[in-house]
PDB file of N, CA and C in Angstrom:
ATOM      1  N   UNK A   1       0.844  -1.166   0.000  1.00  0.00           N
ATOM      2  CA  UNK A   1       0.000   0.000   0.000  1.00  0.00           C
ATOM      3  C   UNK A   1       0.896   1.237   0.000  1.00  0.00           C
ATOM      4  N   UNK A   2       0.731   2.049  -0.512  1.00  0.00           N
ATOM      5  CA  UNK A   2       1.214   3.405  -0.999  1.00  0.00           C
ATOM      6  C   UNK A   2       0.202   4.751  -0.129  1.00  0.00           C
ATOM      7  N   UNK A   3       1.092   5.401   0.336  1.00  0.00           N
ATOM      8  CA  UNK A   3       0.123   6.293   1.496  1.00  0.00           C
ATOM      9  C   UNK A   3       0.716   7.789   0.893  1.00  0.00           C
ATOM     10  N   UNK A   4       0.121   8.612   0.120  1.00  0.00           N
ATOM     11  CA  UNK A   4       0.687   9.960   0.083  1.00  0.00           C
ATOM     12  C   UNK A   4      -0.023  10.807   0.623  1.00  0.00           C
ATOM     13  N   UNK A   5       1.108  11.924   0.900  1.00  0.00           N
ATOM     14  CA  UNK A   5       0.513  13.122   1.733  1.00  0.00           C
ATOM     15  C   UNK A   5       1.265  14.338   1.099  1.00  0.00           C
ATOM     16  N   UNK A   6      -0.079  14.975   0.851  1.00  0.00           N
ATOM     17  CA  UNK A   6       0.395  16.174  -0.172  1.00  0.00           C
ATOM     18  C   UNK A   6       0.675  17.436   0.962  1.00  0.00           C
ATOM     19  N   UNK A   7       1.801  17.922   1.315  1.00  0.00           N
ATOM     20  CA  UNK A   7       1.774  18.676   2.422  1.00  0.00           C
ATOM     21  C   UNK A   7       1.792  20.247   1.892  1.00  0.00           C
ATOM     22  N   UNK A   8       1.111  20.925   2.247  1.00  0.00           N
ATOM     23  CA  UNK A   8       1.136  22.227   1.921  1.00  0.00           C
ATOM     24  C   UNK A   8       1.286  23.327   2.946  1.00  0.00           C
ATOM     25  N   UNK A   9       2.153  22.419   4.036  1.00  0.00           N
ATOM     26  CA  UNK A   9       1.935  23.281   5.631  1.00  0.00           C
ATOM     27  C   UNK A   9       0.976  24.123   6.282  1.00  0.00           C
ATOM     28  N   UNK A  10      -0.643  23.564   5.864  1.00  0.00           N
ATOM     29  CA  UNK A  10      -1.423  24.057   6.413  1.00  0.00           C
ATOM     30  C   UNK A  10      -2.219  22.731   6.208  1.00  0.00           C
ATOM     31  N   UNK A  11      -3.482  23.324   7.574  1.00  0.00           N
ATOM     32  CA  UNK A  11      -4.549  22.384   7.418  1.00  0.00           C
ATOM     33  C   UNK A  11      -5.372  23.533   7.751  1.00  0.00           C
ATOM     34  N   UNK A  12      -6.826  23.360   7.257  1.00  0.00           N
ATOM     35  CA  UNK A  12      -7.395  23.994   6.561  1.00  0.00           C
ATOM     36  C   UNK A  12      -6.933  25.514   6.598  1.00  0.00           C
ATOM     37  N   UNK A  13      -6.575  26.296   8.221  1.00  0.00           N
ATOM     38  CA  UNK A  13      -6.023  27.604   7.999  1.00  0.00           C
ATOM     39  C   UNK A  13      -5.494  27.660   8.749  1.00  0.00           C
ATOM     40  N   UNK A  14      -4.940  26.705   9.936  1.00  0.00           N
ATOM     41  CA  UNK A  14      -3.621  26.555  10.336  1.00  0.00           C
ATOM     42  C   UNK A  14      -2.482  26.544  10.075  1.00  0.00           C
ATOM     43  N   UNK A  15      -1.364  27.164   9.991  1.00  0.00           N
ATOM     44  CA  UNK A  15      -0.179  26.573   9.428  1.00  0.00           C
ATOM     45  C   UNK A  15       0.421  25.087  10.712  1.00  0.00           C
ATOM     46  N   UNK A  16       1.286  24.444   9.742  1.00  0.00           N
ATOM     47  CA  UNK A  16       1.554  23.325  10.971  1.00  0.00           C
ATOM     48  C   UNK A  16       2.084  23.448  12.149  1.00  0.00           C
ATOM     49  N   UNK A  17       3.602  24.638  11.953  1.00  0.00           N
ATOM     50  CA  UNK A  17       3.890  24.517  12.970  1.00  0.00           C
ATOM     51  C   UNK A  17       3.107  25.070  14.303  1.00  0.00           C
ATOM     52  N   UNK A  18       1.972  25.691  14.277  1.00  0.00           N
ATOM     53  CA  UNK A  18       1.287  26.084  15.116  1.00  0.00           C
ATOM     54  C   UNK A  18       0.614  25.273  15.908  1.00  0.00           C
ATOM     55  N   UNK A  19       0.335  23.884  15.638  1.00  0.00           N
ATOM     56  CA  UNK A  19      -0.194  22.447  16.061  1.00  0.00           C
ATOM     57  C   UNK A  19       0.738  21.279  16.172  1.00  0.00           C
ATOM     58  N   UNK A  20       1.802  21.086  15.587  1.00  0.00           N
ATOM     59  CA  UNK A  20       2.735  19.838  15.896  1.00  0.00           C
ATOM     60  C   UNK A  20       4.258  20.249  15.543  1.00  0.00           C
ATOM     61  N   UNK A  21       4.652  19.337  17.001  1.00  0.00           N
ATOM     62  CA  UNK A  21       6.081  19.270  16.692  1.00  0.00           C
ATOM     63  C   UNK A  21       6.685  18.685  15.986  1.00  0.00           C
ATOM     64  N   UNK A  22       6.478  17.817  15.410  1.00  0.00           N
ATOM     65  CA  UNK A  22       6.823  17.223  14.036  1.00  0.00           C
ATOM     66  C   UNK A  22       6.371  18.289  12.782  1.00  0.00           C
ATOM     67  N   UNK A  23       7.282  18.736  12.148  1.00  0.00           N
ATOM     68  CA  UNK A  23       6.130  19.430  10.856  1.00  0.00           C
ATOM     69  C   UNK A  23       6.647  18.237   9.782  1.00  0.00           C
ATOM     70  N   UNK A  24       7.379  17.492   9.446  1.00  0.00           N
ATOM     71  CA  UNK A  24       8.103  16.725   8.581  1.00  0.00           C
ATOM     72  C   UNK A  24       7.033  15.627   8.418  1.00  0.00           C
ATOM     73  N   UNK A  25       5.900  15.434   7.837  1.00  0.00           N
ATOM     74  CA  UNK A  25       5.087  14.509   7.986  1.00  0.00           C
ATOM     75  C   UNK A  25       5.685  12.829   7.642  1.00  0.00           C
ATOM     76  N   UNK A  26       6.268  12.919   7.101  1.00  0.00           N
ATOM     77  CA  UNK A  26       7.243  11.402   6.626  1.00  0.00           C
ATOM     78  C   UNK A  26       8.128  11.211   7.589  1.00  0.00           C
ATOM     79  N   UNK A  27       8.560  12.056   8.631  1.00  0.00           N
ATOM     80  CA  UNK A  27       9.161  11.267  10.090  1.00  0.00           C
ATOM     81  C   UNK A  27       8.120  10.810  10.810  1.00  0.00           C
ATOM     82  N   UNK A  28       6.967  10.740  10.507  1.00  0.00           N
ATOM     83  CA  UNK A  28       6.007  10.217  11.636  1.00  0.00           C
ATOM     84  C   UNK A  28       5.612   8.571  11.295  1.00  0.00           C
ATOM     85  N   UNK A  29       5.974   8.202  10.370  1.00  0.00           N
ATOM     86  CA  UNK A  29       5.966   6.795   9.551  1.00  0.00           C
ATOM     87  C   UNK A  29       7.137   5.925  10.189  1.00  0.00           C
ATOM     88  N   UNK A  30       8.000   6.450  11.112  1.00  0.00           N
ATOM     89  CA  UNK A  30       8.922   5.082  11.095  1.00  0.00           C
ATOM     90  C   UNK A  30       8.462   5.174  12.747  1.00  0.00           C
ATOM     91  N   UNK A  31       7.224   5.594  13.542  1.00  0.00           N
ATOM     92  CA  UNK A  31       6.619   4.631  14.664  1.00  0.00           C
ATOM     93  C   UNK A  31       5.669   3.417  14.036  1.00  0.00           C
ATOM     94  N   UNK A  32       5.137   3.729  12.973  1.00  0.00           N
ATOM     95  CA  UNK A  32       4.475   2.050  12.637  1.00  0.00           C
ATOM     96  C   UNK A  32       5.908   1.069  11.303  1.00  0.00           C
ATOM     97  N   UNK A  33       6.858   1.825  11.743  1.00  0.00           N
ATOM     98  CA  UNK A  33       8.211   1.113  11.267  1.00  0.00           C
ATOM     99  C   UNK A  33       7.821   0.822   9.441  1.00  0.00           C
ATOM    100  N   UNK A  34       7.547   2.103   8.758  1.00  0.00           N
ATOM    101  CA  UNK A  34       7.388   2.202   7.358  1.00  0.00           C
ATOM    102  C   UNK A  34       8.431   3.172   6.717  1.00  0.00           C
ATOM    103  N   UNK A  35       8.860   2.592   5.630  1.00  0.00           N
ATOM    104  CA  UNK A  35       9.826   3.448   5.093  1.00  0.00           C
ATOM    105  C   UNK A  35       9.082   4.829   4.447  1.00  0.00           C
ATOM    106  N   UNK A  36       9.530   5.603   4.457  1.00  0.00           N
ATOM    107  CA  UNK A  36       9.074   6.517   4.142  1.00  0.00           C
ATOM    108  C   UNK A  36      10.239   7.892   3.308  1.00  0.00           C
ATOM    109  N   UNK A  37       9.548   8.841   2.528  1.00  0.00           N
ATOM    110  CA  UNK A  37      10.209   9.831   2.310  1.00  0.00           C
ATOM    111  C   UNK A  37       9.749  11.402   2.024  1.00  0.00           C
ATOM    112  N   UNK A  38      10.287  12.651   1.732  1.00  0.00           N
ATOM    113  CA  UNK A  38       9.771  13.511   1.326  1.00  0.00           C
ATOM    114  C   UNK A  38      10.348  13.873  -0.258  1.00  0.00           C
ATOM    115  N   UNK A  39       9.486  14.629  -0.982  1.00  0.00           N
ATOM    116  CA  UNK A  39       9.924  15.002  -2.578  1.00  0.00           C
ATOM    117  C   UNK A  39       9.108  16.403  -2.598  1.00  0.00           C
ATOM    118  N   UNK A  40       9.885  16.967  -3.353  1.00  0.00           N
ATOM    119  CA  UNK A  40       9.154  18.232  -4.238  1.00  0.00           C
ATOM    120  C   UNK A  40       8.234  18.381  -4.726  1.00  0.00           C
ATOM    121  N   UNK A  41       7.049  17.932  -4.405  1.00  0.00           N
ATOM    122  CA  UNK A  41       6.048  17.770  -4.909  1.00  0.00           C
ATOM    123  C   UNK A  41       5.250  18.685  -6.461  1.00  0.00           C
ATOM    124  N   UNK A  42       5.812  20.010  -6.167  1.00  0.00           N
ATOM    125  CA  UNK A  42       5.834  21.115  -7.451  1.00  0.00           C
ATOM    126  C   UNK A  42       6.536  20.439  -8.675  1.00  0.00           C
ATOM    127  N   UNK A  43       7.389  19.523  -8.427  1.00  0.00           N
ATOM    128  CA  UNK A  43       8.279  19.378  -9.794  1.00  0.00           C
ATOM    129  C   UNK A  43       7.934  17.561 -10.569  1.00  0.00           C
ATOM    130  N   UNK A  44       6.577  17.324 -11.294  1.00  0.00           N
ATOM    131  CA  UNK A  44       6.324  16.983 -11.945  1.00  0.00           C
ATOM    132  C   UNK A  44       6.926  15.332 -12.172  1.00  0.00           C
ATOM    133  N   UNK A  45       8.067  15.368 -12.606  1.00  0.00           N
ATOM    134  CA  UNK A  45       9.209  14.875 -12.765  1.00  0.00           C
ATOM    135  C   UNK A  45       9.660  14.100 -11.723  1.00  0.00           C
ATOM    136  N   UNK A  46      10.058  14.667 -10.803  1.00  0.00           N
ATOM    137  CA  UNK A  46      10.207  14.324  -9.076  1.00  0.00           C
ATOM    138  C   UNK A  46       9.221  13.267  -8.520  1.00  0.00           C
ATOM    139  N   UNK A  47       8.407  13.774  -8.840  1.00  0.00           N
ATOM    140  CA  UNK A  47       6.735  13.234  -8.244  1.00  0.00           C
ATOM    141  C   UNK A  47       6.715  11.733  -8.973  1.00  0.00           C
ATOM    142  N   UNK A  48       7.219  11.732 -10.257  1.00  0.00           N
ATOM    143  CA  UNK A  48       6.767  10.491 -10.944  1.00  0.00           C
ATOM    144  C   UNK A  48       7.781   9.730 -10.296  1.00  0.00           C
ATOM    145  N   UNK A  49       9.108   9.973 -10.811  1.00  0.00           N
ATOM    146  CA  UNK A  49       9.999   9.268 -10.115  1.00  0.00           C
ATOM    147  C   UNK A  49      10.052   8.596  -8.873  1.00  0.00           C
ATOM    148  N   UNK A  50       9.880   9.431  -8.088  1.00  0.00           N
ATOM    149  CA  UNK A  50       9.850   8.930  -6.769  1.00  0.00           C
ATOM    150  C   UNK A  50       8.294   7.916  -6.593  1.00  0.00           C
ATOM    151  N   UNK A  51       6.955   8.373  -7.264  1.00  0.00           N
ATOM    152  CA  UNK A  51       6.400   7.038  -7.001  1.00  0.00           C
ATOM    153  C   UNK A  51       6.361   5.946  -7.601  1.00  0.00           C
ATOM    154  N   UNK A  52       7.256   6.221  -8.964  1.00  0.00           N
ATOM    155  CA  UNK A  52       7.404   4.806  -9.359  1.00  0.00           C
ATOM    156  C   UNK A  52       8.429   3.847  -8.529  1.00  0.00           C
ATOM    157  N   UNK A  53       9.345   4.850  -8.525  1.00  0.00           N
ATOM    158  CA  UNK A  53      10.514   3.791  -7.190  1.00  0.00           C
ATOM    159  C   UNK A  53       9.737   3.462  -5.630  1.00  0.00           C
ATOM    160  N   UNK A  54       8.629   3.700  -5.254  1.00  0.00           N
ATOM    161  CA  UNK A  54       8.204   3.366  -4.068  1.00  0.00           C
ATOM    162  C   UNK A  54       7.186   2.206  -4.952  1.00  0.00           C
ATOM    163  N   UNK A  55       6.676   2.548  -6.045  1.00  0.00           N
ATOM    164  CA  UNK A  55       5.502   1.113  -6.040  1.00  0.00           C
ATOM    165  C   UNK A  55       6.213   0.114  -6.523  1.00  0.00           C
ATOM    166  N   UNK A  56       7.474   0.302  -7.269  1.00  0.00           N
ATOM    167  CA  UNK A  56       8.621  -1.282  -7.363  1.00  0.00           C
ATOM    168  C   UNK A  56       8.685  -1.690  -6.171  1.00  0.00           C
ATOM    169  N   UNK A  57       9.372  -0.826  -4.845  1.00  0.00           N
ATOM    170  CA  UNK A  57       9.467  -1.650  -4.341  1.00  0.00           C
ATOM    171  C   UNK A  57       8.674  -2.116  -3.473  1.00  0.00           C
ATOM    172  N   UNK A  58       7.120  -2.198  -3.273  1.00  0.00           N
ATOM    173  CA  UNK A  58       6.309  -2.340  -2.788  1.00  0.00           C
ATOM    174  C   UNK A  58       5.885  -3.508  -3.785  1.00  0.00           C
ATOM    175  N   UNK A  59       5.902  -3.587  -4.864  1.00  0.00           N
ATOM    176  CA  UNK A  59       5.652  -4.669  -5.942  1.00  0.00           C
ATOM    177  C   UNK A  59       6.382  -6.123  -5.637  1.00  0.00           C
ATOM    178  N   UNK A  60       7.974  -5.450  -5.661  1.00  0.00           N
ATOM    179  CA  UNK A  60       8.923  -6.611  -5.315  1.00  0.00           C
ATOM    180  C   UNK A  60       9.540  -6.905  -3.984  1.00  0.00           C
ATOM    181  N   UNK A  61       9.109  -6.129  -2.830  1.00  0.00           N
ATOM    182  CA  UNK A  61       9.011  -6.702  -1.599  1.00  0.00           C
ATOM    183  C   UNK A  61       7.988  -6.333  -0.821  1.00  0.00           C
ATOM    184  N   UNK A  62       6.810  -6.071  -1.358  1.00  0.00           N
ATOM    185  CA  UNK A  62       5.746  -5.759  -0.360  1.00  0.00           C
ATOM    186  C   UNK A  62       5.845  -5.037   0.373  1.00  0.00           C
ATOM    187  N   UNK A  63       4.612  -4.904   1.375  1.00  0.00           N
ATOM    188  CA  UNK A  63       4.888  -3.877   2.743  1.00  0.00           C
ATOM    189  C   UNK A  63       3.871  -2.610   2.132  1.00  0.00           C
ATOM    190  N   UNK A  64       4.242  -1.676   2.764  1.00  0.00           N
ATOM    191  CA  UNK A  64       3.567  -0.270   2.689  1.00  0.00           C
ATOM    192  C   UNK A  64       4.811   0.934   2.857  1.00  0.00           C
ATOM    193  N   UNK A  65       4.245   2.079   2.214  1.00  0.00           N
ATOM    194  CA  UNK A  65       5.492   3.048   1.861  1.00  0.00           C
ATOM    195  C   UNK A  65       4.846   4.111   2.132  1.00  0.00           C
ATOM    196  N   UNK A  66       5.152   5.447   2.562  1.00  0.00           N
ATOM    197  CA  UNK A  66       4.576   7.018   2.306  1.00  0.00           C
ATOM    198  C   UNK A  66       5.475   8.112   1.949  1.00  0.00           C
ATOM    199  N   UNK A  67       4.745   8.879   0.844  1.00  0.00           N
ATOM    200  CA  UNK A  67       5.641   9.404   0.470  1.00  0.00           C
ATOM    201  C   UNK A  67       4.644  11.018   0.600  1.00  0.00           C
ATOM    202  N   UNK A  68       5.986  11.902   1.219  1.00  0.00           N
ATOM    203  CA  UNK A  68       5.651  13.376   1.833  1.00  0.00           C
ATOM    204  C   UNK A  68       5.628  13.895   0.677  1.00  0.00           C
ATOM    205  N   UNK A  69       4.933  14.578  -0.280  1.00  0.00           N
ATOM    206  CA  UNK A  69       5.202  15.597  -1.329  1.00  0.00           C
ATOM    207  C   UNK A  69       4.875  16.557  -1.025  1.00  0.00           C
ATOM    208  N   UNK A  70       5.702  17.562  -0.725  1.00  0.00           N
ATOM    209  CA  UNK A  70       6.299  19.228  -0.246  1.00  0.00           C
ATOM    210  C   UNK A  70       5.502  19.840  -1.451  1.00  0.00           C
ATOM    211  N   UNK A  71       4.612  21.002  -1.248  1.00  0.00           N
ATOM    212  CA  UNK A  71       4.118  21.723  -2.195  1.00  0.00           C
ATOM    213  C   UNK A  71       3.342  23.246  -1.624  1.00  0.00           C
ATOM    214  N   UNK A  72       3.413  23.938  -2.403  1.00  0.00           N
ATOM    215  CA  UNK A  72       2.808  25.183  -2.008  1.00  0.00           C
ATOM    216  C   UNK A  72       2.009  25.750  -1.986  1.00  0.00           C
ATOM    217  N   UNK A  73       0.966  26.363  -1.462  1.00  0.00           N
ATOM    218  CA  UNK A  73      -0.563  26.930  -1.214  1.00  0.00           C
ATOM    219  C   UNK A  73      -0.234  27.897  -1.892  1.00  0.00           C
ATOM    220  N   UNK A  74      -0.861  27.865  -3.001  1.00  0.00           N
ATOM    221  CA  UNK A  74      -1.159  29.458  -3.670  1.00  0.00           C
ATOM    222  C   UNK A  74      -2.481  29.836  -2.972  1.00  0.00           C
ATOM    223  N   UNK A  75      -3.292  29.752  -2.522  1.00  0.00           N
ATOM    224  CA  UNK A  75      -3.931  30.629  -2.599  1.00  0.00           C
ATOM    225  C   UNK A  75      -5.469  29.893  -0.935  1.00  0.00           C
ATOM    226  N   UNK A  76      -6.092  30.594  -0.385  1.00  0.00           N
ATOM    227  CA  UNK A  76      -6.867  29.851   0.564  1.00  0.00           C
ATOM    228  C   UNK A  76      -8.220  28.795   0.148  1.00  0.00           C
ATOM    229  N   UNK A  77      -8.831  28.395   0.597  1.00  0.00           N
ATOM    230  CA  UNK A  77      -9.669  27.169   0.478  1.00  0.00           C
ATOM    231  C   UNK A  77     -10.693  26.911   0.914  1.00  0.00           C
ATOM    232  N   UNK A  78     -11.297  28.211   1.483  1.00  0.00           N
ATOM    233  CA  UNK A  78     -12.505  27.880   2.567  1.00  0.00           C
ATOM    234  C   UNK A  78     -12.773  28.791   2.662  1.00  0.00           C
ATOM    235  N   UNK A  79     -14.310  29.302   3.178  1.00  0.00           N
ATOM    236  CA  UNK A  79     -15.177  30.717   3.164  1.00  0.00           C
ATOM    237  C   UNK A  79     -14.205  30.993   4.474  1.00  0.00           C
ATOM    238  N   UNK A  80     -13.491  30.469   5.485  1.00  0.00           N
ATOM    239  CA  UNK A  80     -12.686  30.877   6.522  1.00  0.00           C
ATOM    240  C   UNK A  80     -11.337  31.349   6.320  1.00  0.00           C
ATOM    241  N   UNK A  81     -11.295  30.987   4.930  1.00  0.00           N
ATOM    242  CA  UNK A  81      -9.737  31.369   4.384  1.00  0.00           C
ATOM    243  C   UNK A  81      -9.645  31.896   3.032  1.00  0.00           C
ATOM    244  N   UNK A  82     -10.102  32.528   2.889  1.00  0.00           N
ATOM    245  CA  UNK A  82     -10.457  32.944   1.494  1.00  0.00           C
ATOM    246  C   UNK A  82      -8.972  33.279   0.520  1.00  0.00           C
ATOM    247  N   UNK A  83      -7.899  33.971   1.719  1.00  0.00           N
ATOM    248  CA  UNK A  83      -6.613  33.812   0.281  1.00  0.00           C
ATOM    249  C   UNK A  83      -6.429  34.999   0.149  1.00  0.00           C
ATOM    250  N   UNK A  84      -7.316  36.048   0.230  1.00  0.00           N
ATOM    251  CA  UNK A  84      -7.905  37.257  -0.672  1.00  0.00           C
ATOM    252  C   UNK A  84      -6.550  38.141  -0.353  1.00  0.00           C
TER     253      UNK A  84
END
């Protein structure tokens, strides 16, 4: 199983570090002992790469993987966050 997390350092209009000491969401994967990583999520290229090398090796040794993709909020998301 393949677990991504598109991180944009906010949840809905929080930024993270304002709620957890971890902001690195892919260090929180090796307490259920899963490999894990972070990527650039903006760069296209990056993104493919890196999930094709996590579903090989999830193909050819099983298990479960997560992968952090780092990316940036242009703009807000909610009548509470409008962006404006």
């Amino acid at each position: 199983m393949l677990f991504v997390c598109e991180n944009n350092r906010y949840q809905i209009g929080s930024e993270i570090r304002r709620h957890s000491a971890v902001t690195d969401i892919h260090r929180r994967a090796c307490a259920y002992a899963m490999p894990a990583e972070q990527a650039d999520g903006m760069d296209v290229l990056t993104v493919y790469a890196v999930t094709r090398r996590a579903l090989d090796a999830i193909c050819n040794e099983g298990g479960r993987r997560l992968i952090e993709f780092e990316t940036y909020r242009f703009r807000g998301h909610s009548m509470a966050d409008p962006g404006a």
